[in-house]
N, C-alpha and C. Protein backbone atom coordinates (compact mmCIF):
# COMPACT_ATOMS: atom_id res chain seq x y z
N UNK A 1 -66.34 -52.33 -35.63
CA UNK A 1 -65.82 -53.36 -36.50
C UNK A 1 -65.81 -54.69 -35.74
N UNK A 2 -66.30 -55.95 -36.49
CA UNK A 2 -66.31 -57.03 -36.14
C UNK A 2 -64.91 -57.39 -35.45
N UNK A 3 -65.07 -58.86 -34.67
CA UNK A 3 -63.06 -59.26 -34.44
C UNK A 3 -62.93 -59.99 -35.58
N UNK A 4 -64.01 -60.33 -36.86
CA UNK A 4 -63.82 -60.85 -37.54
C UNK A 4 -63.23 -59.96 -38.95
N UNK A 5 -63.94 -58.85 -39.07
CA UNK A 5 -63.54 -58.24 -39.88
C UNK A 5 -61.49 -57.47 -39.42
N UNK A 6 -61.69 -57.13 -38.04
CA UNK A 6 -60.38 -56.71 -37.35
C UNK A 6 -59.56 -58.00 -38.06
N UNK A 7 -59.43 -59.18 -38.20
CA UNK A 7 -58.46 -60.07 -38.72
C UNK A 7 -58.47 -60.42 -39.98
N UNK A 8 -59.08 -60.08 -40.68
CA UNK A 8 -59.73 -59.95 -42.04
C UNK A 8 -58.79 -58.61 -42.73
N UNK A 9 -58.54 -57.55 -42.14
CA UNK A 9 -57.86 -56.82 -42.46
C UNK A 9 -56.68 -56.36 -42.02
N UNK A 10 -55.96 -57.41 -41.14
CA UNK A 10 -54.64 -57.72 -41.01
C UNK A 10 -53.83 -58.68 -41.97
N UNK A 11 -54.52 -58.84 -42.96
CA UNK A 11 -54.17 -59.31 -44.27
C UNK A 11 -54.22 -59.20 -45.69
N UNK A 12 -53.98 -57.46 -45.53
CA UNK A 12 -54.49 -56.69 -47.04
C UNK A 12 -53.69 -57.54 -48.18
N UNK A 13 -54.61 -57.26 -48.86
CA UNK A 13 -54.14 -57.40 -50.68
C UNK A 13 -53.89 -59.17 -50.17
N UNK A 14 -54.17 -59.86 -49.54
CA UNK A 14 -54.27 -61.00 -49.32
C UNK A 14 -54.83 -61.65 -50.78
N UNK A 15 -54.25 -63.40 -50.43
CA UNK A 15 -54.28 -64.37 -51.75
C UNK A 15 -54.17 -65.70 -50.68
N UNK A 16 -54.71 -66.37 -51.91
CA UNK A 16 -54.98 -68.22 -51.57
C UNK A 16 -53.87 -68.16 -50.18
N UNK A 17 -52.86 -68.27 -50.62
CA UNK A 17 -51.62 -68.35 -49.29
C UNK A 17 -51.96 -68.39 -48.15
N UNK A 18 -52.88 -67.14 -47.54
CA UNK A 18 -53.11 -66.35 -46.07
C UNK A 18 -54.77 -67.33 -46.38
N UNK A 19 -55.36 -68.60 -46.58
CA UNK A 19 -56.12 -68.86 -46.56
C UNK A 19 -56.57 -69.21 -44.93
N UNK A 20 -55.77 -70.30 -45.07
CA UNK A 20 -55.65 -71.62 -43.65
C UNK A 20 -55.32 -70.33 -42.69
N UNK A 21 -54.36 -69.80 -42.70
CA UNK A 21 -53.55 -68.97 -41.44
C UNK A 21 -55.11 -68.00 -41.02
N UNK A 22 -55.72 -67.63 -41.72
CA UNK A 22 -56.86 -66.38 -41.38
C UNK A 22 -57.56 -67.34 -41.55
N UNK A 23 -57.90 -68.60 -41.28
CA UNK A 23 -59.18 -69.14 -41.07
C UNK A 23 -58.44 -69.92 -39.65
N UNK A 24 -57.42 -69.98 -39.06
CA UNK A 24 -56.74 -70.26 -37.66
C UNK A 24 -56.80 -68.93 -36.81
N UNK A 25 -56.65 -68.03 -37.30
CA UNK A 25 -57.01 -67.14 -36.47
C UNK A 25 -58.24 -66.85 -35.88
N UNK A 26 -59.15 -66.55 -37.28
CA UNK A 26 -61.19 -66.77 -36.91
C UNK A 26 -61.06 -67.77 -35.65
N UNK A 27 -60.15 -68.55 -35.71
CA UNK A 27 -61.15 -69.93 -34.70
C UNK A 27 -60.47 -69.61 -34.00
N UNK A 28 -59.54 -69.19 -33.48
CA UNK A 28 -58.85 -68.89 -32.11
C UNK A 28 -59.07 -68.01 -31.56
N UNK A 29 -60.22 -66.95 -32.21
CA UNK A 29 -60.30 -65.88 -31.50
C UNK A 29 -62.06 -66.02 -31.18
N UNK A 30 -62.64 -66.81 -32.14
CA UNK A 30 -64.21 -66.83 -32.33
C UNK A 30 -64.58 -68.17 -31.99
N UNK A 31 -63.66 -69.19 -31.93
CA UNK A 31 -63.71 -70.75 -31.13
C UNK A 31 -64.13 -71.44 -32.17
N UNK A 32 -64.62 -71.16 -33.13
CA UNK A 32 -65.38 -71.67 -34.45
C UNK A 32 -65.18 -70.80 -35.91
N UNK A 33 -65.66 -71.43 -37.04
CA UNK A 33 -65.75 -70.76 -37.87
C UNK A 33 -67.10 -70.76 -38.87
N UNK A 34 -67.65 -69.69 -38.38
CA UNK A 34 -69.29 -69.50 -38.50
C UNK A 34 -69.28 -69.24 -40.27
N UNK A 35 -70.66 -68.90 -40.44
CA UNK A 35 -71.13 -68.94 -41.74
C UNK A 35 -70.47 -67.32 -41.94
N UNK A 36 -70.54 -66.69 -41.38
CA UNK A 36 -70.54 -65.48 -41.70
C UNK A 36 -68.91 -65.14 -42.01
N UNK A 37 -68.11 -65.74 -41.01
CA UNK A 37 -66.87 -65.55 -40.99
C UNK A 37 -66.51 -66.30 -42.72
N UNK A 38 -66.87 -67.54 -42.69
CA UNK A 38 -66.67 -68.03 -44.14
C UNK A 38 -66.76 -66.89 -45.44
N UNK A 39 -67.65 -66.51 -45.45
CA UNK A 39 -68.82 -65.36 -46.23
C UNK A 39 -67.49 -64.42 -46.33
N UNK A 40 -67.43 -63.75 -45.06
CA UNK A 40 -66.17 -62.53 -45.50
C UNK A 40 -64.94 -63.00 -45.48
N UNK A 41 -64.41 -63.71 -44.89
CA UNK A 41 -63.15 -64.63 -45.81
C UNK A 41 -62.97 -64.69 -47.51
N UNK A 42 -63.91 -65.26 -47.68
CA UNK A 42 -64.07 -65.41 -49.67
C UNK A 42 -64.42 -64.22 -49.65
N UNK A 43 -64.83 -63.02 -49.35
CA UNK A 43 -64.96 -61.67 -49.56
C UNK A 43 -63.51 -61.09 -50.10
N UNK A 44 -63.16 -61.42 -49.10
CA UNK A 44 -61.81 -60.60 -48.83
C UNK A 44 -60.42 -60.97 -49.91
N UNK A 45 -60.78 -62.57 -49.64
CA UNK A 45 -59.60 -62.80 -50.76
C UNK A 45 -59.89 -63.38 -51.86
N UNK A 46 -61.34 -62.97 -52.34
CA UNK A 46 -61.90 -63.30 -53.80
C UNK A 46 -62.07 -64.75 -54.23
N UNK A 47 -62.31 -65.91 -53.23
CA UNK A 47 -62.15 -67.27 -53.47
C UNK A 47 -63.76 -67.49 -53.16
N UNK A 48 -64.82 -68.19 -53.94
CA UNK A 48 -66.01 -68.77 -53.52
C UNK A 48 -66.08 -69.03 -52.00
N UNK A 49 -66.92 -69.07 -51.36
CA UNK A 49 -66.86 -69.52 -50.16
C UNK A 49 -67.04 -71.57 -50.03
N UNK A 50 -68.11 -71.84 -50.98
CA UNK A 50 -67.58 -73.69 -51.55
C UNK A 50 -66.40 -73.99 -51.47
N UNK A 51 -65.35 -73.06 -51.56
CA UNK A 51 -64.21 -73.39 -51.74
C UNK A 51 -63.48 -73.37 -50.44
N UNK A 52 -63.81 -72.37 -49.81
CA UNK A 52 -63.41 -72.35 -48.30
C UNK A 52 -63.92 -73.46 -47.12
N UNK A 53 -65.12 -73.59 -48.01
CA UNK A 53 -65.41 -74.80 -46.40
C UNK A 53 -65.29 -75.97 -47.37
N UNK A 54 -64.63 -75.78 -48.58
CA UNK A 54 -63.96 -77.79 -49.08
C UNK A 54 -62.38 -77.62 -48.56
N UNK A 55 -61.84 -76.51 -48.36
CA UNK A 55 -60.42 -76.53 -47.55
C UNK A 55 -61.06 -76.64 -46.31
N UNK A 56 -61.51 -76.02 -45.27
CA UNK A 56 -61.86 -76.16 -43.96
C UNK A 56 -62.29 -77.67 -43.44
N UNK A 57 -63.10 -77.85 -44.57
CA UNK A 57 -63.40 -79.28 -44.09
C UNK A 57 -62.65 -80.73 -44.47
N UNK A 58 -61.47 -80.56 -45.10
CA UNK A 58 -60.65 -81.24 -45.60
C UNK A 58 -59.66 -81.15 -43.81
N UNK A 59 -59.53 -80.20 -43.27
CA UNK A 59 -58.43 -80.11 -42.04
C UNK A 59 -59.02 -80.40 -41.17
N UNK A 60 -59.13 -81.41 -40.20
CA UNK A 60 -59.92 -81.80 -38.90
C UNK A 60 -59.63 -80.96 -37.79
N UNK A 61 -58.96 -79.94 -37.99
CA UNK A 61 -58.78 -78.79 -36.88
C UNK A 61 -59.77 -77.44 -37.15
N UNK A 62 -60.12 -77.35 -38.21
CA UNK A 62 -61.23 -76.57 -38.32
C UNK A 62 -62.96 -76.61 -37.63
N UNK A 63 -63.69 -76.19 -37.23
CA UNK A 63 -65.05 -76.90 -36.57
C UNK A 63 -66.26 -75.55 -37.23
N UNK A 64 -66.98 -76.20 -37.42
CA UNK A 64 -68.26 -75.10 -37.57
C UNK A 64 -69.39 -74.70 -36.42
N UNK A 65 -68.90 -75.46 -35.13
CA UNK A 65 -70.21 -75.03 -34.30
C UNK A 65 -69.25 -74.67 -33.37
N UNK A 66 -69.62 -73.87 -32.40
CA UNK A 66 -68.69 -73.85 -31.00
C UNK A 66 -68.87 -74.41 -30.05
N UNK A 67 -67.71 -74.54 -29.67
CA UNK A 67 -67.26 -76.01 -28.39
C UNK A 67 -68.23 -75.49 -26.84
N UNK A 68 -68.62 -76.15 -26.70
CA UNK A 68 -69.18 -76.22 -25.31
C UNK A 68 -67.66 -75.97 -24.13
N UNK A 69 -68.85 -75.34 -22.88
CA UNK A 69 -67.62 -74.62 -21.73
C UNK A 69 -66.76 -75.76 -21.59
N UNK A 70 -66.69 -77.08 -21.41
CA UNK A 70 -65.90 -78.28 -21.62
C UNK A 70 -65.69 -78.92 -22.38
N UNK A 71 -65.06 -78.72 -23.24
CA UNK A 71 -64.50 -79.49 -24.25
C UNK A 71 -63.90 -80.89 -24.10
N UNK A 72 -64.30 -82.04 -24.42
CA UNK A 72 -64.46 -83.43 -23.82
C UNK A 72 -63.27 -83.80 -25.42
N UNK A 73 -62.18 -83.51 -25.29
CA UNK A 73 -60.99 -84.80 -26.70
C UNK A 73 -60.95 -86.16 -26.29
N UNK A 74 -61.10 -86.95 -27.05
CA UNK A 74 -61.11 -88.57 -26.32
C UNK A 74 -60.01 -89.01 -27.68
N UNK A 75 -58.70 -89.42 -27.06
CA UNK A 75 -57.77 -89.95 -27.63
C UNK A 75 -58.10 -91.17 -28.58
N UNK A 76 -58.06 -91.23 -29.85
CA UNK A 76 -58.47 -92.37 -30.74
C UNK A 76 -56.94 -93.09 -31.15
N UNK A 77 -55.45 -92.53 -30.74
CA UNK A 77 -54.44 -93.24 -31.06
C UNK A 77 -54.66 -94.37 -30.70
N UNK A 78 -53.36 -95.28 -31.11
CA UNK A 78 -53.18 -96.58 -31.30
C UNK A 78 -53.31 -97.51 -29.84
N UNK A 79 -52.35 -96.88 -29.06
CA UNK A 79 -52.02 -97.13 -27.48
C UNK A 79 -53.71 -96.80 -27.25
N UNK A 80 -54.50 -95.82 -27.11
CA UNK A 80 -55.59 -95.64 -26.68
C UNK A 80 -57.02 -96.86 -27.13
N UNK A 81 -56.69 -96.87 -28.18
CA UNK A 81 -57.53 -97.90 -29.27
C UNK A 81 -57.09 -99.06 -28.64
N UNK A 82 -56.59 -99.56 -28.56
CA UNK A 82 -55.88 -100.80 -27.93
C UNK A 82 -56.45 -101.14 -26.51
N UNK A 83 -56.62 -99.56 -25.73
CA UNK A 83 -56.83 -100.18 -24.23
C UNK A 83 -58.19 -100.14 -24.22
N UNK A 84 -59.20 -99.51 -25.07
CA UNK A 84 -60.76 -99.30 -24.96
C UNK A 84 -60.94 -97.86 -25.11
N UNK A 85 -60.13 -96.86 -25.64
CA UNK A 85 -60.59 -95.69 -26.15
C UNK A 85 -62.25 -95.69 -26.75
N UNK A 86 -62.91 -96.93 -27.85
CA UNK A 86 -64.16 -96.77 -28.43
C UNK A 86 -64.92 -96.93 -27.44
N UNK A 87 -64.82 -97.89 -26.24
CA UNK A 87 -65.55 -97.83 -25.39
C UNK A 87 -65.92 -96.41 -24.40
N UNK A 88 -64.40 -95.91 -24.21
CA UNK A 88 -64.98 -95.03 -23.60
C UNK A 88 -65.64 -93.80 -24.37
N UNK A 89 -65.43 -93.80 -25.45
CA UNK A 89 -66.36 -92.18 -26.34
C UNK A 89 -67.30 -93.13 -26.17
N UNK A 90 -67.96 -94.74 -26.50
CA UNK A 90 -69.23 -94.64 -26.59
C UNK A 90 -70.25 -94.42 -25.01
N UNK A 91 -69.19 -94.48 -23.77
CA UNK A 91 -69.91 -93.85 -22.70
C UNK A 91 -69.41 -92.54 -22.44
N UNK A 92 -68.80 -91.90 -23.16
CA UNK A 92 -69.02 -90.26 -22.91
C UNK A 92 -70.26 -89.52 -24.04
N UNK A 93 -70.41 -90.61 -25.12
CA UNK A 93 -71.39 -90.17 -25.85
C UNK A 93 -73.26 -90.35 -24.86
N UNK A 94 -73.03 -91.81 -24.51
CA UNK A 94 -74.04 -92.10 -23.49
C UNK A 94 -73.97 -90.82 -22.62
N UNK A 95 -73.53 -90.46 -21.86
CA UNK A 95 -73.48 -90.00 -20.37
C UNK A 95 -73.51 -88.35 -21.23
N UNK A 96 -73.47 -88.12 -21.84
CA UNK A 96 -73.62 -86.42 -22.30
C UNK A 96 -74.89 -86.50 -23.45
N UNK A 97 -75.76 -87.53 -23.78
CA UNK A 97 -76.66 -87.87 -24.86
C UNK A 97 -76.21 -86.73 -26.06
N UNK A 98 -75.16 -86.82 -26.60
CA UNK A 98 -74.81 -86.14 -28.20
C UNK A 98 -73.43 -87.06 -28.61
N UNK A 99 -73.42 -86.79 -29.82
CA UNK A 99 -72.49 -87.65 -30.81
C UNK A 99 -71.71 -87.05 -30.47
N UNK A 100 -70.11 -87.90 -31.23
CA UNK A 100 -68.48 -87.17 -31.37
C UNK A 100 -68.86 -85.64 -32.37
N UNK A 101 -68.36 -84.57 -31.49
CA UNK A 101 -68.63 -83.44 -32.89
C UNK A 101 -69.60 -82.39 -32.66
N UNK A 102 -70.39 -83.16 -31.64
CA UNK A 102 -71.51 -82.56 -31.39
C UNK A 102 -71.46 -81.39 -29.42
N UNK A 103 -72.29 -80.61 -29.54
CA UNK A 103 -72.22 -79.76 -28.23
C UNK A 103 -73.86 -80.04 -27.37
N UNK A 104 -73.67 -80.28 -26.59
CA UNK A 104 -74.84 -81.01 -25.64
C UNK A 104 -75.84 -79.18 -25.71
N UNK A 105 -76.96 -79.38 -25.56
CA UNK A 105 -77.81 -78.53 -25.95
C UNK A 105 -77.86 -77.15 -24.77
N UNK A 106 -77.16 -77.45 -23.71
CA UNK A 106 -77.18 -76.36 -22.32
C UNK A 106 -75.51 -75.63 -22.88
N UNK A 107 -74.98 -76.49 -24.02
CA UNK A 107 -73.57 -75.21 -24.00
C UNK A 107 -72.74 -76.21 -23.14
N UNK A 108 -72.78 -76.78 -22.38
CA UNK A 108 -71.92 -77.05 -21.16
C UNK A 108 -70.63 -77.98 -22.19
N UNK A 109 -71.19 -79.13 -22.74
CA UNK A 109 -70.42 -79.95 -23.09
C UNK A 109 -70.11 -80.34 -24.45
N UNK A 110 -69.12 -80.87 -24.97
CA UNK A 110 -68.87 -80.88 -26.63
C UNK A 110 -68.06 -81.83 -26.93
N UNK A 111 -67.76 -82.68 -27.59
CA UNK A 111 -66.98 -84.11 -27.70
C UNK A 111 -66.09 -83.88 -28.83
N UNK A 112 -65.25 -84.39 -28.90
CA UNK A 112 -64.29 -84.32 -29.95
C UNK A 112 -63.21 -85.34 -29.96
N UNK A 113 -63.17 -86.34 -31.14
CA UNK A 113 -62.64 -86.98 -31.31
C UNK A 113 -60.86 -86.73 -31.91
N UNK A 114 -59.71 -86.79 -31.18
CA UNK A 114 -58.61 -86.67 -31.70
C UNK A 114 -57.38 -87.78 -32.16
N UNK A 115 -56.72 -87.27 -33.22
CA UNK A 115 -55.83 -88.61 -33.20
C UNK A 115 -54.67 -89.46 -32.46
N UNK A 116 -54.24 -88.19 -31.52
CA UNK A 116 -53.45 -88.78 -30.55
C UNK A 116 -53.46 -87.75 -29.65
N UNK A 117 -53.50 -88.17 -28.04
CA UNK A 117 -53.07 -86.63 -27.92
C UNK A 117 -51.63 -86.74 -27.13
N UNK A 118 -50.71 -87.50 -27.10
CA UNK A 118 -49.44 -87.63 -26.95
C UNK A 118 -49.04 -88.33 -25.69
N UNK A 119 -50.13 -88.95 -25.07
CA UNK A 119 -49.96 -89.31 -23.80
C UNK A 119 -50.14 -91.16 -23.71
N UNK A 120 -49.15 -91.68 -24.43
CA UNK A 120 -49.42 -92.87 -24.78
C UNK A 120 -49.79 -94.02 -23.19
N UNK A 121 -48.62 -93.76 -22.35
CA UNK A 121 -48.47 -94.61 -21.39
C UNK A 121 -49.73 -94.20 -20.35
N UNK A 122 -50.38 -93.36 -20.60
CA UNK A 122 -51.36 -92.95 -19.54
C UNK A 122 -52.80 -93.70 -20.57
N UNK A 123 -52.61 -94.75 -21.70
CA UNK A 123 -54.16 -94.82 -21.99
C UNK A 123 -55.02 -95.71 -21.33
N UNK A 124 -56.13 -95.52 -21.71
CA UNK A 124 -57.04 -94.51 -22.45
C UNK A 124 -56.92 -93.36 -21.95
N UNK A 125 -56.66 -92.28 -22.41
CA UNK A 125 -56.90 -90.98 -22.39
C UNK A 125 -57.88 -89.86 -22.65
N UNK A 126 -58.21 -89.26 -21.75
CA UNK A 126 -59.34 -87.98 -22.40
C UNK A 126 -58.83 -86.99 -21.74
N UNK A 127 -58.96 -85.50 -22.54
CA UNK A 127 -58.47 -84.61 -21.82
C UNK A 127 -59.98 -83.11 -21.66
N UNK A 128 -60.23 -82.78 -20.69
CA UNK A 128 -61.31 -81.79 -20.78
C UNK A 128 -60.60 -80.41 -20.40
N UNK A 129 -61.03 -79.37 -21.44
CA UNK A 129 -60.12 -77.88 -21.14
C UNK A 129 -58.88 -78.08 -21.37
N UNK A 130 -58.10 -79.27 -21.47
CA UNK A 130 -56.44 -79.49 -20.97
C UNK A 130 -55.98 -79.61 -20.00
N UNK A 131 -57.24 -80.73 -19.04
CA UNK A 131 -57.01 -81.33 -18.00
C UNK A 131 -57.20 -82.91 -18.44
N UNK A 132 -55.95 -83.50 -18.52
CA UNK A 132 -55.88 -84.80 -18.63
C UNK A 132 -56.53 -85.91 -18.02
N UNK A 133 -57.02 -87.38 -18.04
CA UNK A 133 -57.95 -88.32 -17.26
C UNK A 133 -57.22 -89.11 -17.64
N UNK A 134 -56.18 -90.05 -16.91
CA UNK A 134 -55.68 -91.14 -17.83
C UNK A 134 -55.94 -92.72 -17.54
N UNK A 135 -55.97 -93.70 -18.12
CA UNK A 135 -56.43 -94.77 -17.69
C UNK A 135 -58.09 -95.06 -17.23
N UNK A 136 -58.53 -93.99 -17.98
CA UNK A 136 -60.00 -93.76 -17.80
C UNK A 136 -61.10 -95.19 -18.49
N UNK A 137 -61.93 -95.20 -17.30
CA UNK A 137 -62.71 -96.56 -17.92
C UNK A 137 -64.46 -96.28 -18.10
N UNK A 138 -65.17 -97.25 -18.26
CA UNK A 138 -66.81 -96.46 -18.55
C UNK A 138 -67.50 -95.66 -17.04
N UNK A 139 -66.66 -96.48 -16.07
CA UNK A 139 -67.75 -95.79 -14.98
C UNK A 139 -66.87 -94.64 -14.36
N UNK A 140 -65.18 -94.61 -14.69
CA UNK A 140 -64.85 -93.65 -13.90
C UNK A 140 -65.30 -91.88 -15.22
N UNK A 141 -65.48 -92.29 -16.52
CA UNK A 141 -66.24 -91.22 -17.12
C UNK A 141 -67.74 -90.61 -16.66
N UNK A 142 -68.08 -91.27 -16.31
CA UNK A 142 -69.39 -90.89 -15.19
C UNK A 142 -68.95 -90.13 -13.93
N UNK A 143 -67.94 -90.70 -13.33
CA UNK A 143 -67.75 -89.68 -12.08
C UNK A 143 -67.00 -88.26 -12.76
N UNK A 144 -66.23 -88.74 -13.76
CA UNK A 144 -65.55 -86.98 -14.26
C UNK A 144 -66.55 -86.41 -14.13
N UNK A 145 -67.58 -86.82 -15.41
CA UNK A 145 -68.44 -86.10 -15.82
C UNK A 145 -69.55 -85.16 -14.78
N UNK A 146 -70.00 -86.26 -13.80
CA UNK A 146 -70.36 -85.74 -12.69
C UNK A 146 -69.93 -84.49 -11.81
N UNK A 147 -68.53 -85.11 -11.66
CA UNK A 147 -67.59 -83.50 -10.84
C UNK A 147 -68.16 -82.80 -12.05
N UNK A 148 -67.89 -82.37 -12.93
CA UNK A 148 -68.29 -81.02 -13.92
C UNK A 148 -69.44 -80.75 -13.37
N UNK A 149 -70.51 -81.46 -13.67
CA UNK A 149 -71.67 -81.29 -13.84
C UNK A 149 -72.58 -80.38 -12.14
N UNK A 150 -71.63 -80.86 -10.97
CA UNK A 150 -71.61 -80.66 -9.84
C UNK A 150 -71.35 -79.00 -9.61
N UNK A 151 -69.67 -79.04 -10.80
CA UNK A 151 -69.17 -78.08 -10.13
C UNK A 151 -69.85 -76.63 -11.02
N UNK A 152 -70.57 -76.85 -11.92
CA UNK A 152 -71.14 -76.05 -12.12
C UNK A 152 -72.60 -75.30 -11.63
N UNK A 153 -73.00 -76.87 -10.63
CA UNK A 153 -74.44 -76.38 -10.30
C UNK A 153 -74.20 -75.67 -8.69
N UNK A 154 -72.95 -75.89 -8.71
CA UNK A 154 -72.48 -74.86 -7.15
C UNK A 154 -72.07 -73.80 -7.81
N UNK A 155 -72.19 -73.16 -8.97
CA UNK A 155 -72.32 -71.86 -9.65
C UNK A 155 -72.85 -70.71 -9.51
């Protein structure tokens, strides 16, 4: 049995209700929520699947591709916006060549734009894995990026 189907049927006789909650689980256990997982979701609790990815895609915590081994959040709050947050996604977009949203083609890396991530006095902010960068500017995103990129090729 799938881990998809295994959570799929920790919610018998399920309805609209257990929608969101079993489509938070899929992604916490599968990092994403694939076509297939969609597919037996509306299986299970009799809802179109159109209907599942116009809720999924209505919640910006939902994603359809999976996140690269580093997950790159670049703070878009107010405090962040203010100090050059756009600047810096547009050199983490440079320096990884893929858009906000998108996963760089080796897997390694994946961008994601968030609305705050609570760390006002430290902006600009980016956090990779849930390792924080604060006061981050265009060239010190090049050296993060670098250490990664380093510490994987001593792999």
């Amino acid at each position: 049995m799938s881990s998809i189907e295994t959570i799929v049927n920790k919610y018998p006789g399920s309805h609209r209700e257990n929608l969101i909650p079993l489509l938070q689980e899929i992604q916490e256990k599968e990092g994403f929520l694939s076509e297939t997982a969609v597919v037996e979701v509306g299986r299970h609790l009799n809802i179109p699947t159109s209907k599942i990815f116009g809720v999924a895609t209505f919640y910006n915590q939902f994603r359809f591709e999976p996140v690269g081994k580093y997950h790159v959040q670049v703070c878009r709050g107010t405090a962040c916006h203010v100090l050059g947050s756009a600047t810096v996604l547009e050199e983490i977009e440079k320096a990884l060549k893929v858009k906000a949203g998108q996963t760089t083609r080796d897997g390694l890396f994946s961008i994601e734009v968030v609305a705050c991530i609570g760390a006002c006095g430290l902006a600009p902010v980016i956090s990779i894995n849930g390792e924080f960068y604060a006061k981050v500017t265009g060239p010190s995103i090049h050296e993060i990026i670098s250490e990664y990129r380093n510490k994987e090729n001593k792999q």
